[in-house]
PDB file of N, CA and C in Angstrom:
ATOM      1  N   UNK A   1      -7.821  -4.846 -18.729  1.00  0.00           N
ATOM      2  CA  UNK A   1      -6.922  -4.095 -17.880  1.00  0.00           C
ATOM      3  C   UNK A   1      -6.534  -2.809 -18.589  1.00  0.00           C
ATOM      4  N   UNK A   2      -6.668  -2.069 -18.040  1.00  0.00           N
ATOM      5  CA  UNK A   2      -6.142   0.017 -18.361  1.00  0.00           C
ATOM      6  C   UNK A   2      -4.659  -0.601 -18.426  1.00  0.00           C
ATOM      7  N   UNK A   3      -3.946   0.460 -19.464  1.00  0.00           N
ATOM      8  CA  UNK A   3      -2.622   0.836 -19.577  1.00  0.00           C
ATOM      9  C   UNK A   3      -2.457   2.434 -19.509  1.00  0.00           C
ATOM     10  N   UNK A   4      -1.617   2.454 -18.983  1.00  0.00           N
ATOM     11  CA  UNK A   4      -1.556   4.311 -18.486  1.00  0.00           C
ATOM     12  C   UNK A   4      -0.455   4.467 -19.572  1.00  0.00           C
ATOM     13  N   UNK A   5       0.253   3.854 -20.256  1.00  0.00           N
ATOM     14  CA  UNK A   5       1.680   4.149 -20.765  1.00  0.00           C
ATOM     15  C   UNK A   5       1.935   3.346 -22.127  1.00  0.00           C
ATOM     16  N   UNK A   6       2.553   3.712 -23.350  1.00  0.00           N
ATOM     17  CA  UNK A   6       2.807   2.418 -23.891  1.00  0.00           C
ATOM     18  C   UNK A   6       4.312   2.810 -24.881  1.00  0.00           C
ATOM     19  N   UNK A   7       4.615   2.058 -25.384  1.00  0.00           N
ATOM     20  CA  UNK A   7       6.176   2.083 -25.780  1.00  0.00           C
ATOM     21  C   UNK A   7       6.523   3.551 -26.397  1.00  0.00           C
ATOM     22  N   UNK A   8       5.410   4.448 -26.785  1.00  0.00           N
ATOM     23  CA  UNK A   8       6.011   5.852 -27.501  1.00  0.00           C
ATOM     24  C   UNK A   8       5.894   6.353 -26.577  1.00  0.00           C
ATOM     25  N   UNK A   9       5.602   6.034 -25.564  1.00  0.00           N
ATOM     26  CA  UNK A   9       5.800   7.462 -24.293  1.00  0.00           C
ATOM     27  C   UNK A   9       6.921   7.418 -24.147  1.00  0.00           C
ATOM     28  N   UNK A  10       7.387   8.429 -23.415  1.00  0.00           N
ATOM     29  CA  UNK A  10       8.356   8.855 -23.046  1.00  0.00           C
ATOM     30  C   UNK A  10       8.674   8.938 -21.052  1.00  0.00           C
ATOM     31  N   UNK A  11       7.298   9.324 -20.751  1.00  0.00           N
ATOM     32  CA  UNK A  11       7.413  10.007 -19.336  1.00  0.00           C
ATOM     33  C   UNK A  11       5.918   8.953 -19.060  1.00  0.00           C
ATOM     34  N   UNK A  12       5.902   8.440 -17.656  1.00  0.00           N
ATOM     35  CA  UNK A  12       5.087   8.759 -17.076  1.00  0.00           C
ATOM     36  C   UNK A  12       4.701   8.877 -15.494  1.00  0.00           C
ATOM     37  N   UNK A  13       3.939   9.208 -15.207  1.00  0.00           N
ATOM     38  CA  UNK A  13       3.623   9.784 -13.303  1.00  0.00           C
ATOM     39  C   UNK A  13       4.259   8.469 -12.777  1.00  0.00           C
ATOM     40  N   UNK A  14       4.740   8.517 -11.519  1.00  0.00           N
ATOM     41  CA  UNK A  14       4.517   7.535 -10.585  1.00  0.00           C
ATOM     42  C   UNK A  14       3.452   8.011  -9.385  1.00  0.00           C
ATOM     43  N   UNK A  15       2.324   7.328  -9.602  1.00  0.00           N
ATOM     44  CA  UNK A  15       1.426   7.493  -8.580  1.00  0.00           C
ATOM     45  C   UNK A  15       1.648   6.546  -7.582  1.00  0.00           C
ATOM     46  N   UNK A  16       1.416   7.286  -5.949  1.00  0.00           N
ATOM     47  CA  UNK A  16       1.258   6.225  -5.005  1.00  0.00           C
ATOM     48  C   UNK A  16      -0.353   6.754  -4.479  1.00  0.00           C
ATOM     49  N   UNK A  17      -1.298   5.534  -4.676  1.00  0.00           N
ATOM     50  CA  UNK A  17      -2.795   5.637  -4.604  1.00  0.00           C
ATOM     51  C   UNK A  17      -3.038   5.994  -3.359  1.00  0.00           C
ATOM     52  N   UNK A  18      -4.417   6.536  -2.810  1.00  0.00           N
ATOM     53  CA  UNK A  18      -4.949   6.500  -1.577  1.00  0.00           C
ATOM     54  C   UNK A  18      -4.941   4.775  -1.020  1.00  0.00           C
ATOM     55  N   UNK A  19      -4.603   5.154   0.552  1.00  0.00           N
ATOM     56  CA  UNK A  19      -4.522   3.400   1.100  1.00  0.00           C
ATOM     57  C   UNK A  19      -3.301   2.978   1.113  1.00  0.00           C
ATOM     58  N   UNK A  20      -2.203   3.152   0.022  1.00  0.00           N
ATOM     59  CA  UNK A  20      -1.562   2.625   0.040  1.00  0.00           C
ATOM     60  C   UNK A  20      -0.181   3.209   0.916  1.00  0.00           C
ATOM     61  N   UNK A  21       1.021   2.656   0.702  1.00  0.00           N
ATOM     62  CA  UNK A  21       2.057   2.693   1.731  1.00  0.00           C
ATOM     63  C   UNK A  21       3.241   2.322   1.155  1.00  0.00           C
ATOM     64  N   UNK A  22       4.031   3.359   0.941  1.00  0.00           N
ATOM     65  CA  UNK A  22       5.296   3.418   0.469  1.00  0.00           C
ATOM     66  C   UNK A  22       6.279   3.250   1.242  1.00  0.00           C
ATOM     67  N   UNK A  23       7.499   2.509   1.598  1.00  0.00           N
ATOM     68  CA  UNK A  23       8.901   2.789   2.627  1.00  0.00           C
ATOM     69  C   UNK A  23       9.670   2.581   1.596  1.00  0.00           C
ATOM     70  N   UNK A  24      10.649   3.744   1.504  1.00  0.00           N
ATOM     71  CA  UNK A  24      11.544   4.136   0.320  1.00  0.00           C
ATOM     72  C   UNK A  24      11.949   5.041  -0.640  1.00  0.00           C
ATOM     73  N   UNK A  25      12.794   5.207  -0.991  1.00  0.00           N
ATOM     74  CA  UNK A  25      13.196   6.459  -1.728  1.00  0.00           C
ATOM     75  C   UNK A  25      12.559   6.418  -3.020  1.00  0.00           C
ATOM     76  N   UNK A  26      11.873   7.485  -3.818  1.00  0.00           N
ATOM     77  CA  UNK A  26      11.495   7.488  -5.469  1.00  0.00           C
ATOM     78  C   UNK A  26      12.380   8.617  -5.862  1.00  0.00           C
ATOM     79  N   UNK A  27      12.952   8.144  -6.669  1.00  0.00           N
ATOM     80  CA  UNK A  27      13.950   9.069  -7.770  1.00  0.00           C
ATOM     81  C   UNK A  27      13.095   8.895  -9.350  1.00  0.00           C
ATOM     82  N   UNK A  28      12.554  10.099  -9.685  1.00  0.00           N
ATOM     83  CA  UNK A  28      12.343  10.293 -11.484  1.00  0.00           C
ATOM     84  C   UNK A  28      12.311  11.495 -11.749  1.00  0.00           C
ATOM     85  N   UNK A  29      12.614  11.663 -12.961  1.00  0.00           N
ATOM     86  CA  UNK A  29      12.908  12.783 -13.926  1.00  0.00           C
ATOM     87  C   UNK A  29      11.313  13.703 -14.026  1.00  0.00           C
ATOM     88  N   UNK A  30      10.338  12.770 -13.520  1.00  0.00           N
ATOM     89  CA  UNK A  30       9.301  13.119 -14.266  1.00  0.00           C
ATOM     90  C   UNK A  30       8.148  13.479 -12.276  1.00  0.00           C
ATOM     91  N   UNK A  31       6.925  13.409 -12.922  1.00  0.00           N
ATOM     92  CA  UNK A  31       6.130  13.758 -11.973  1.00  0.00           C
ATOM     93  C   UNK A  31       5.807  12.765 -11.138  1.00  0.00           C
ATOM     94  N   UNK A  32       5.709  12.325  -9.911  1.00  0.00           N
ATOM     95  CA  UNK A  32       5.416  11.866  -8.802  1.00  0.00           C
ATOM     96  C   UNK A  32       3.889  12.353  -8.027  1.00  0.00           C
ATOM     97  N   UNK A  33       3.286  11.722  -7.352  1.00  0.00           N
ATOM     98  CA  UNK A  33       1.651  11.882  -6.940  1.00  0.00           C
ATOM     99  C   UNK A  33       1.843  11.409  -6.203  1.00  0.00           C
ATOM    100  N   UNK A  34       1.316  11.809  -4.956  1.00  0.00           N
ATOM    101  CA  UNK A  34       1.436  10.917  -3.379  1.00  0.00           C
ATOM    102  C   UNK A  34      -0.217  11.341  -2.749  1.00  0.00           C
ATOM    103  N   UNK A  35      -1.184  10.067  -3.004  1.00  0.00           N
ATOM    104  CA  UNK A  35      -2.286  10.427  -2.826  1.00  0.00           C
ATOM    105  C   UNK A  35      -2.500   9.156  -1.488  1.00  0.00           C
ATOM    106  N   UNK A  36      -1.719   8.897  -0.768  1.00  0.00           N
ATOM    107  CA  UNK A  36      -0.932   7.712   0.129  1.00  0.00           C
ATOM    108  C   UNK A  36       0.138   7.966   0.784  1.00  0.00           C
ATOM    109  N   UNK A  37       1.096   7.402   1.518  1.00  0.00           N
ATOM    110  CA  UNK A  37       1.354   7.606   2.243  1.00  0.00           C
ATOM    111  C   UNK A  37       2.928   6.932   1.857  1.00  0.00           C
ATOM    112  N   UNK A  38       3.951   8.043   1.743  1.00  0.00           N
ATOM    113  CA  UNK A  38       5.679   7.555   1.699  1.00  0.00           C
ATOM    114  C   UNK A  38       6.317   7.844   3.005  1.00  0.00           C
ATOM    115  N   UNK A  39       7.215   6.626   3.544  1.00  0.00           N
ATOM    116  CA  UNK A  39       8.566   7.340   4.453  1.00  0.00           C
ATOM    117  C   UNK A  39       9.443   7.147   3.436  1.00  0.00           C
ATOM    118  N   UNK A  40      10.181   7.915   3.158  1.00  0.00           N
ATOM    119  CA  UNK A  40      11.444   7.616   2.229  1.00  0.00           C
ATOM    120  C   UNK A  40      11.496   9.247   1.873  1.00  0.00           C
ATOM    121  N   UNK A  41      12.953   9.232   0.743  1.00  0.00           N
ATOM    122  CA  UNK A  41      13.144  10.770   0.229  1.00  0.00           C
ATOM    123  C   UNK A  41      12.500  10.781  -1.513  1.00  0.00           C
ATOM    124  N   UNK A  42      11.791  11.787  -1.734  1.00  0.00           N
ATOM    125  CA  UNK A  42      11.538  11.946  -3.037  1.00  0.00           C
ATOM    126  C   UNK A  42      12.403  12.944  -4.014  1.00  0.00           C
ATOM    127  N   UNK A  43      12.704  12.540  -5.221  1.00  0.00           N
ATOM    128  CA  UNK A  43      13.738  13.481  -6.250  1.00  0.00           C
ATOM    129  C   UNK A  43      12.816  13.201  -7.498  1.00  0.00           C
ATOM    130  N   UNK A  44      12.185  14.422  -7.555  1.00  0.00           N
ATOM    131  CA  UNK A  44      11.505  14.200  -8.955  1.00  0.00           C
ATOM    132  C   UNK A  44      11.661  16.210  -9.883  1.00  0.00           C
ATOM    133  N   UNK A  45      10.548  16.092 -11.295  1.00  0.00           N
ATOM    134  CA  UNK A  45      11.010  17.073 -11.300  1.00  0.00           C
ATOM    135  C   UNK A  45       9.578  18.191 -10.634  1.00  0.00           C
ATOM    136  N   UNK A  46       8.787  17.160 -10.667  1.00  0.00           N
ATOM    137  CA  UNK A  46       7.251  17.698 -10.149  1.00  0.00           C
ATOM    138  C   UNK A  46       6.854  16.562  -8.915  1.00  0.00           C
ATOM    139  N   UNK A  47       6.573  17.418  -7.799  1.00  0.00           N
ATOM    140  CA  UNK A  47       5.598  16.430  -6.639  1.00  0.00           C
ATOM    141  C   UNK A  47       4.712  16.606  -6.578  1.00  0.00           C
ATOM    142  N   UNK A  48       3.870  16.051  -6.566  1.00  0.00           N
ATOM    143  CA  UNK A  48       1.900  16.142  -5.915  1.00  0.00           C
ATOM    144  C   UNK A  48       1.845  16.070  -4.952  1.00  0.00           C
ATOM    145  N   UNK A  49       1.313  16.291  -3.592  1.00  0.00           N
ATOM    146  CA  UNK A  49       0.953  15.534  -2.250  1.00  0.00           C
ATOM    147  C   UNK A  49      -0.349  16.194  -2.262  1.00  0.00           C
ATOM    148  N   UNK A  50      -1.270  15.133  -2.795  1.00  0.00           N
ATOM    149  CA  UNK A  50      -2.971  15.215  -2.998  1.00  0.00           C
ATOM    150  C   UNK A  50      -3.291  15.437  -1.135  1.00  0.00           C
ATOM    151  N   UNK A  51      -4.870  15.964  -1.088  1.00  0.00           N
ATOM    152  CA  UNK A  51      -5.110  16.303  -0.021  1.00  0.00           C
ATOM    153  C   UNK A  51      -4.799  14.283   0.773  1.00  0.00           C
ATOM    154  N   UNK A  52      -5.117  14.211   2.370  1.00  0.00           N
ATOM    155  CA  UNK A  52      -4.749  13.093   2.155  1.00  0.00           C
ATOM    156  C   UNK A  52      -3.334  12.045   2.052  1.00  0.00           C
ATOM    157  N   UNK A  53      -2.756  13.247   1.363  1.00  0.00           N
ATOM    158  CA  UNK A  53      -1.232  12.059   1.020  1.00  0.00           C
ATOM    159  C   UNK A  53      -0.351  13.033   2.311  1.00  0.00           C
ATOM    160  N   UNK A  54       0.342  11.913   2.772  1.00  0.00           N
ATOM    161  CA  UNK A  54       1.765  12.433   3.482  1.00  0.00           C
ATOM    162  C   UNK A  54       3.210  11.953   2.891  1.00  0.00           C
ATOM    163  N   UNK A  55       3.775  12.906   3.239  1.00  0.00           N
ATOM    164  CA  UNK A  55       5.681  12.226   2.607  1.00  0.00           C
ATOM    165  C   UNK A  55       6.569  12.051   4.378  1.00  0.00           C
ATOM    166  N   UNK A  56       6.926  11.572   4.819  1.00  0.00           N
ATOM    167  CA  UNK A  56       7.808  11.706   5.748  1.00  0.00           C
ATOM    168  C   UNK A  56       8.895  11.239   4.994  1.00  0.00           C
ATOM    169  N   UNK A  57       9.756  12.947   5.044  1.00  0.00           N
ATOM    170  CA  UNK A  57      11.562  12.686   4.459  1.00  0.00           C
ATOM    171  C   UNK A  57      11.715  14.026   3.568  1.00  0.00           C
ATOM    172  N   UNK A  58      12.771  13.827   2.537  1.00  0.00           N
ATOM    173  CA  UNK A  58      12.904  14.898   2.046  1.00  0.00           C
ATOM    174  C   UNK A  58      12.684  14.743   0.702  1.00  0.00           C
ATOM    175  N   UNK A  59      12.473  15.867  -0.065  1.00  0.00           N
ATOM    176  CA  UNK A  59      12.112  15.767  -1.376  1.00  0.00           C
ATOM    177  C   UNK A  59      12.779  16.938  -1.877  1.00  0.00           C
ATOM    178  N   UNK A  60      13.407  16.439  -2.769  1.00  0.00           N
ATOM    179  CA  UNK A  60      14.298  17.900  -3.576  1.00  0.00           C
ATOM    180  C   UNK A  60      13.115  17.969  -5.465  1.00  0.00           C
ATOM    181  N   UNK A  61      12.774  18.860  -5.788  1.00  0.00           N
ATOM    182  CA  UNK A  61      12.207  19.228  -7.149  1.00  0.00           C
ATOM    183  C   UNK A  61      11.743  20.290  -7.584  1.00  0.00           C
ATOM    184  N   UNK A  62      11.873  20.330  -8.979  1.00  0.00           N
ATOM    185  CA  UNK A  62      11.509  21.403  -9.590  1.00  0.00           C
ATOM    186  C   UNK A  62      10.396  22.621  -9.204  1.00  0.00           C
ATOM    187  N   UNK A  63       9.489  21.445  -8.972  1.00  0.00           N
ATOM    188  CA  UNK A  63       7.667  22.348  -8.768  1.00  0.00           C
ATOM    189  C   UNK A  63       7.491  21.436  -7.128  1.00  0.00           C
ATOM    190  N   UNK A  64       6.378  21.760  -6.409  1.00  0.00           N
ATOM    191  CA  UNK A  64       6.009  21.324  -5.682  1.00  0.00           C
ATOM    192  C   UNK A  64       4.633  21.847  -5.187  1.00  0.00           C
ATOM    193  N   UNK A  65       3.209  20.960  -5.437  1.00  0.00           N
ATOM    194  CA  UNK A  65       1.910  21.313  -5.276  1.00  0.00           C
ATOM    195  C   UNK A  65       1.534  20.599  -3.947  1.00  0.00           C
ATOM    196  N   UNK A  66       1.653  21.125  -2.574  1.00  0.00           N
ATOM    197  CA  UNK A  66       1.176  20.819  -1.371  1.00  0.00           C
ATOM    198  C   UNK A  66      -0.120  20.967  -1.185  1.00  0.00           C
ATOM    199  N   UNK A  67      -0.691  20.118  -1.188  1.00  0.00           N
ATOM    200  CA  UNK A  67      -2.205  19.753  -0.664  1.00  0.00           C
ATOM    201  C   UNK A  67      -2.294  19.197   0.508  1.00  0.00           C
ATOM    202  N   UNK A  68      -1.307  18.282   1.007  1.00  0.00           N
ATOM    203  CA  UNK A  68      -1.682  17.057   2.110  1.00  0.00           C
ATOM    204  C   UNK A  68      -0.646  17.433   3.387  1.00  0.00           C
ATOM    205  N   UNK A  69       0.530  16.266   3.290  1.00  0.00           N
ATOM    206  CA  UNK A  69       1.215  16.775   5.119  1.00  0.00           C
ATOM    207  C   UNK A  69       2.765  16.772   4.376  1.00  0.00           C
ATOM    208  N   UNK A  70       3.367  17.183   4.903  1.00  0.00           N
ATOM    209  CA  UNK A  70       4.987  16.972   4.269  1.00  0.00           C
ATOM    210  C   UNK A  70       5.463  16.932   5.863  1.00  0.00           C
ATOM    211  N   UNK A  71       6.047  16.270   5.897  1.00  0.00           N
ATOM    212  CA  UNK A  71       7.096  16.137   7.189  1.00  0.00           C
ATOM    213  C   UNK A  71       8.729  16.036   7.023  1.00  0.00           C
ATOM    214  N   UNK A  72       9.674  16.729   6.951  1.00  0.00           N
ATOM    215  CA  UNK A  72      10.534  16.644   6.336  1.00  0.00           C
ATOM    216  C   UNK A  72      10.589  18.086   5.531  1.00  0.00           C
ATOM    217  N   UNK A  73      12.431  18.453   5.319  1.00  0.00           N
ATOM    218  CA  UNK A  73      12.371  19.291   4.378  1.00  0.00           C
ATOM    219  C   UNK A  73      12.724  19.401   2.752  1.00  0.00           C
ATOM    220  N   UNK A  74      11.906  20.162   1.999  1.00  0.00           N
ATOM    221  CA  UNK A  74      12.145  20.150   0.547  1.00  0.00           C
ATOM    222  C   UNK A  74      12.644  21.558   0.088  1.00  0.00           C
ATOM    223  N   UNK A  75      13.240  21.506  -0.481  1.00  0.00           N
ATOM    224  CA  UNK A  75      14.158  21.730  -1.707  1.00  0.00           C
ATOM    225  C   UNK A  75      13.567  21.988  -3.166  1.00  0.00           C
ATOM    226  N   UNK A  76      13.330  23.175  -3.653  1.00  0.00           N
ATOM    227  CA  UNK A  76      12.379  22.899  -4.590  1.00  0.00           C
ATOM    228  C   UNK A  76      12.854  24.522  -5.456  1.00  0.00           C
ATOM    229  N   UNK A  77      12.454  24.758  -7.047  1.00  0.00           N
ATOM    230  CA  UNK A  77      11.885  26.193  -7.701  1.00  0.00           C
ATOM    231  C   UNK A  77      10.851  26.186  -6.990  1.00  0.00           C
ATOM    232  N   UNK A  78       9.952  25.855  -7.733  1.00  0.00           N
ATOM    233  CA  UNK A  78       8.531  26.559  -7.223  1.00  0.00           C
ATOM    234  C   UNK A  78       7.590  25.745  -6.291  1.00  0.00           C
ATOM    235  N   UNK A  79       7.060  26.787  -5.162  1.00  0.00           N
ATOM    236  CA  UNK A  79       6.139  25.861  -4.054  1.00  0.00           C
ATOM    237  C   UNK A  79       5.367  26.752  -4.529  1.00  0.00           C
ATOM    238  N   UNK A  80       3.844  25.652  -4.359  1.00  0.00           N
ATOM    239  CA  UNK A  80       2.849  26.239  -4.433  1.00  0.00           C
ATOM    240  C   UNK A  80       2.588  25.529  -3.272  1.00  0.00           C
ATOM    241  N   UNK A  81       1.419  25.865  -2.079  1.00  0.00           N
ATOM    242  CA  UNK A  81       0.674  25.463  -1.089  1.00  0.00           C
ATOM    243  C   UNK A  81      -0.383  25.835  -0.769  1.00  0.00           C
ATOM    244  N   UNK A  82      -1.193  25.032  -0.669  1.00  0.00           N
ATOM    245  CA  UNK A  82      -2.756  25.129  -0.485  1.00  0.00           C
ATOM    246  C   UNK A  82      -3.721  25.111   0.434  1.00  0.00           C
ATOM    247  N   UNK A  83      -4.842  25.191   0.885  1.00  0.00           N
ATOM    248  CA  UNK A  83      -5.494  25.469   2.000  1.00  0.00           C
ATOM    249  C   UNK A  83      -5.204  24.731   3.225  1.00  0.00           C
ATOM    250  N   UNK A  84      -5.585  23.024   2.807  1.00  0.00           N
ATOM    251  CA  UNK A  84      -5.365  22.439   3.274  1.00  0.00           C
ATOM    252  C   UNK A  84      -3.996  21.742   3.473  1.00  0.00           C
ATOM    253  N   UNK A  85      -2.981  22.166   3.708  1.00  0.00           N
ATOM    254  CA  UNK A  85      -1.445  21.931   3.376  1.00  0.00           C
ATOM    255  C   UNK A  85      -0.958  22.105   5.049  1.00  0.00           C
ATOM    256  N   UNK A  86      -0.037  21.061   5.500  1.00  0.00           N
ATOM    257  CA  UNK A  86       0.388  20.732   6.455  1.00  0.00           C
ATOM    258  C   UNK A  86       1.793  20.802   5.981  1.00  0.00           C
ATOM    259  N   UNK A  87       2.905  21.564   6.509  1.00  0.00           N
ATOM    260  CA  UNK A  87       4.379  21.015   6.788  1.00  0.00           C
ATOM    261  C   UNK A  87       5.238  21.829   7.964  1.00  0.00           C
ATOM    262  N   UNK A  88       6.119  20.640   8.403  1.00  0.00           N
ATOM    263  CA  UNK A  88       7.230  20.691   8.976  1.00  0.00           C
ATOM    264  C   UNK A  88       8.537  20.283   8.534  1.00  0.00           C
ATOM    265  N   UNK A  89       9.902  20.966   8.848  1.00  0.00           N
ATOM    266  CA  UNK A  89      11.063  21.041   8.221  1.00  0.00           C
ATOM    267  C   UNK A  89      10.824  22.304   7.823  1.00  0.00           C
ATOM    268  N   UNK A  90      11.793  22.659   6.856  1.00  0.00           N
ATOM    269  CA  UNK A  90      12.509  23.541   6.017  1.00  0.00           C
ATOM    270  C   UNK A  90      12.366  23.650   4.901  1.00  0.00           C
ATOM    271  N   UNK A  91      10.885  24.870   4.114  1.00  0.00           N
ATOM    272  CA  UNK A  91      11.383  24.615   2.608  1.00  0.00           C
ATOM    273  C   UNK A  91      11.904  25.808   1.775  1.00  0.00           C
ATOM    274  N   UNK A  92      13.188  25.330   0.995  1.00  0.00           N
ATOM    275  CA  UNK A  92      13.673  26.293   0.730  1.00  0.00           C
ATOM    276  C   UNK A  92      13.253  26.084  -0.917  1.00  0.00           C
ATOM    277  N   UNK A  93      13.244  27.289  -1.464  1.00  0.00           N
ATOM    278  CA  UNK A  93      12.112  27.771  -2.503  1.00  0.00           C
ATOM    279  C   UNK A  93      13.151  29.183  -3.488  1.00  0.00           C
ATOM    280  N   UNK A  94      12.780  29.063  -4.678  1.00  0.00           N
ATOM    281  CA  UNK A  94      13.352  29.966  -5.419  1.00  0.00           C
ATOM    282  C   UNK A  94      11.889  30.975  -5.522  1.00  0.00           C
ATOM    283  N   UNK A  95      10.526  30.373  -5.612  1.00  0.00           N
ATOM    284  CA  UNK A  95       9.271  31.361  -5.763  1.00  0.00           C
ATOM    285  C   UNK A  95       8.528  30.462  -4.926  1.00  0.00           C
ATOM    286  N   UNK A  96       7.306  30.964  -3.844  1.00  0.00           N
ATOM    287  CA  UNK A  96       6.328  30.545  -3.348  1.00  0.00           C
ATOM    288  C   UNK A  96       5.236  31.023  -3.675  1.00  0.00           C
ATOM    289  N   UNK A  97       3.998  30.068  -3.619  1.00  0.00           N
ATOM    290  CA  UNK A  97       2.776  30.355  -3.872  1.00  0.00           C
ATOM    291  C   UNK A  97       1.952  30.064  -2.975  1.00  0.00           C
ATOM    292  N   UNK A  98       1.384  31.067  -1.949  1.00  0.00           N
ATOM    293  CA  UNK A  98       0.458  30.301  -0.698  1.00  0.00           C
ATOM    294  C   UNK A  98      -0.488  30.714  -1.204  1.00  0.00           C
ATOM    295  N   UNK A  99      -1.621  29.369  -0.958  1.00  0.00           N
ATOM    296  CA  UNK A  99      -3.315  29.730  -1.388  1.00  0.00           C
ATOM    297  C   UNK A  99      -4.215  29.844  -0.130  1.00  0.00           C
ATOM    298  N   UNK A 100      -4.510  30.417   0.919  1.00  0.00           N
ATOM    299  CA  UNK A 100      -5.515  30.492   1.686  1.00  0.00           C
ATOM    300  C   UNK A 100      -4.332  29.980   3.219  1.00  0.00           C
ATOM    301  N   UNK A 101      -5.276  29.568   4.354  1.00  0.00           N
ATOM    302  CA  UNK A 101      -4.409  29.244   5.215  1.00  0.00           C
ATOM    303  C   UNK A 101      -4.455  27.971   5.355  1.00  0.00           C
ATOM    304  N   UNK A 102      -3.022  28.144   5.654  1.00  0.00           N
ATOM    305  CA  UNK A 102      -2.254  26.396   6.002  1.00  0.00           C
ATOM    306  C   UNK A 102      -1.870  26.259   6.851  1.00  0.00           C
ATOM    307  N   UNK A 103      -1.205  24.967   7.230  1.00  0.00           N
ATOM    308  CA  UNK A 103      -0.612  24.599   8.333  1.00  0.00           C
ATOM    309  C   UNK A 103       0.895  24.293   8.647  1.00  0.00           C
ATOM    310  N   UNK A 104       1.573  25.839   7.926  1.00  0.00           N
ATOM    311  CA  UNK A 104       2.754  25.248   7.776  1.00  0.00           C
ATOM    312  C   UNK A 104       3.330  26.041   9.053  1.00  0.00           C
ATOM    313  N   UNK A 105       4.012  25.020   9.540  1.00  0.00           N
ATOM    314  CA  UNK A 105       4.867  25.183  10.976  1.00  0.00           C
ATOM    315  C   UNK A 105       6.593  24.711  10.457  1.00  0.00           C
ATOM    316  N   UNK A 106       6.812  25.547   9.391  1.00  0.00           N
ATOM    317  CA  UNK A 106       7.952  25.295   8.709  1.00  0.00           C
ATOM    318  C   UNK A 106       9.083  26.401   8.402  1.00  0.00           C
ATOM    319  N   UNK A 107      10.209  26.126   8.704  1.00  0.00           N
ATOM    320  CA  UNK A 107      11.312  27.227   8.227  1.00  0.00           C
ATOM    321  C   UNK A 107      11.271  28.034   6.882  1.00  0.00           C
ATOM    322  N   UNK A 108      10.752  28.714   6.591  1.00  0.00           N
ATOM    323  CA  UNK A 108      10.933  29.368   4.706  1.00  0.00           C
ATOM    324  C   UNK A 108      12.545  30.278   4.554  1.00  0.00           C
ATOM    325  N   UNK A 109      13.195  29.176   3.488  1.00  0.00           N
ATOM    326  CA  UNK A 109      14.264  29.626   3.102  1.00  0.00           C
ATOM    327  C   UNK A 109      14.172  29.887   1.685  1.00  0.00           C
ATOM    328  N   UNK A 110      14.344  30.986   1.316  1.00  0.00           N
ATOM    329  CA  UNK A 110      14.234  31.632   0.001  1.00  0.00           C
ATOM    330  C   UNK A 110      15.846  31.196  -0.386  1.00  0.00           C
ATOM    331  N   UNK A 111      16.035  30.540  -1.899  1.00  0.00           N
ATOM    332  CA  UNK A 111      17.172  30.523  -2.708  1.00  0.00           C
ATOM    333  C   UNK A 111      17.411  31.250  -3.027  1.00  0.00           C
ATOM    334  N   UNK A 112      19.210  31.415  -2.864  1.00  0.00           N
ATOM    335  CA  UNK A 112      19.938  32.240  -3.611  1.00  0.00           C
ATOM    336  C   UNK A 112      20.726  31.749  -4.861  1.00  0.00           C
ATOM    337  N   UNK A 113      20.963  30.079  -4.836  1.00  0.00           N
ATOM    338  CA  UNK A 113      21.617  29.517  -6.242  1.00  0.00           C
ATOM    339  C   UNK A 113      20.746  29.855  -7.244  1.00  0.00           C
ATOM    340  N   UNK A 114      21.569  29.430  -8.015  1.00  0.00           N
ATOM    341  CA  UNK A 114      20.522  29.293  -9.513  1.00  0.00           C
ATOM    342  C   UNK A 114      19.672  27.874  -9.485  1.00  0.00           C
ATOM    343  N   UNK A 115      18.397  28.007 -10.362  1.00  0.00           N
ATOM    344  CA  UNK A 115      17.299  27.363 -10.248  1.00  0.00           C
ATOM    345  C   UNK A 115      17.809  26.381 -10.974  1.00  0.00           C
ATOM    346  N   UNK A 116      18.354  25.039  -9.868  1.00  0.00           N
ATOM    347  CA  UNK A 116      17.919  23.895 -10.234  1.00  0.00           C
ATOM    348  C   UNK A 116      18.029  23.088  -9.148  1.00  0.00           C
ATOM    349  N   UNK A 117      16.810  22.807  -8.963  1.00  0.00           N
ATOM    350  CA  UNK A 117      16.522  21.820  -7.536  1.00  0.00           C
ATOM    351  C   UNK A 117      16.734  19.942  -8.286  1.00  0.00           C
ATOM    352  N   UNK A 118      15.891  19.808  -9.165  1.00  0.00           N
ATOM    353  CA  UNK A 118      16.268  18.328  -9.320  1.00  0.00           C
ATOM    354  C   UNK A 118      16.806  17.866 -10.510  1.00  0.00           C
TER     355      UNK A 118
END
């Protein structure tokens, strides 16, 4: 059996795999991967949503790399979003990064606090 982690770490991802199916909130300090499918709210300090993955809910964090669907609004420093990138809701953003065209059918609210989303 693989170990991804062992007692000197400090941090590691919570991945949710392709296939699989999350109902529920994830709260961590650290990076999150949604290559599958969450309803719940995410609080991390980095999100993934791999092509593929959806979040339905909200997600407040640091970074945010949109590949897949977001439904729901996030809260974030930095969005990056990518070709294939689907969202609805509201994301409000201290810097954005759009890569090519997407599918965002979403409110863009630029921050005025100071940068700290999670």
């Amino acid at each position: 059996m693989l170990a991804f982690t062992n007692a000197n770490e400090k941090q590691s991802p919570t991945i949710i795999g392709a296939g699989c199916k999350l109902t529920g909130d994830i709260k961590t300090d650290h990076t999150v991967q949604i290559h599958g499918q969450v309803n719940g709210n995410i609080t991390a300090d980095t999100v993934v949503i791999g092509r593929g993955g959806r979040v339905t809910g909200r997600i407040i964090a640091s970074n945010l790399f949109l590949h897949g669907a977001l439904d729901g609004p996030a809260t974030v420093n930095i969005a990056n979003v990518f070709s294939a990138a689907q969202m609805t809701g509201t994301l409000s953003y201290h810097t954005l990064n759009i890569t090519g065209n997407t599918g965002l059918e979403c409110k863009l609210s630029k921050r005025k606090d100071k940068e700290k989303a999670a």
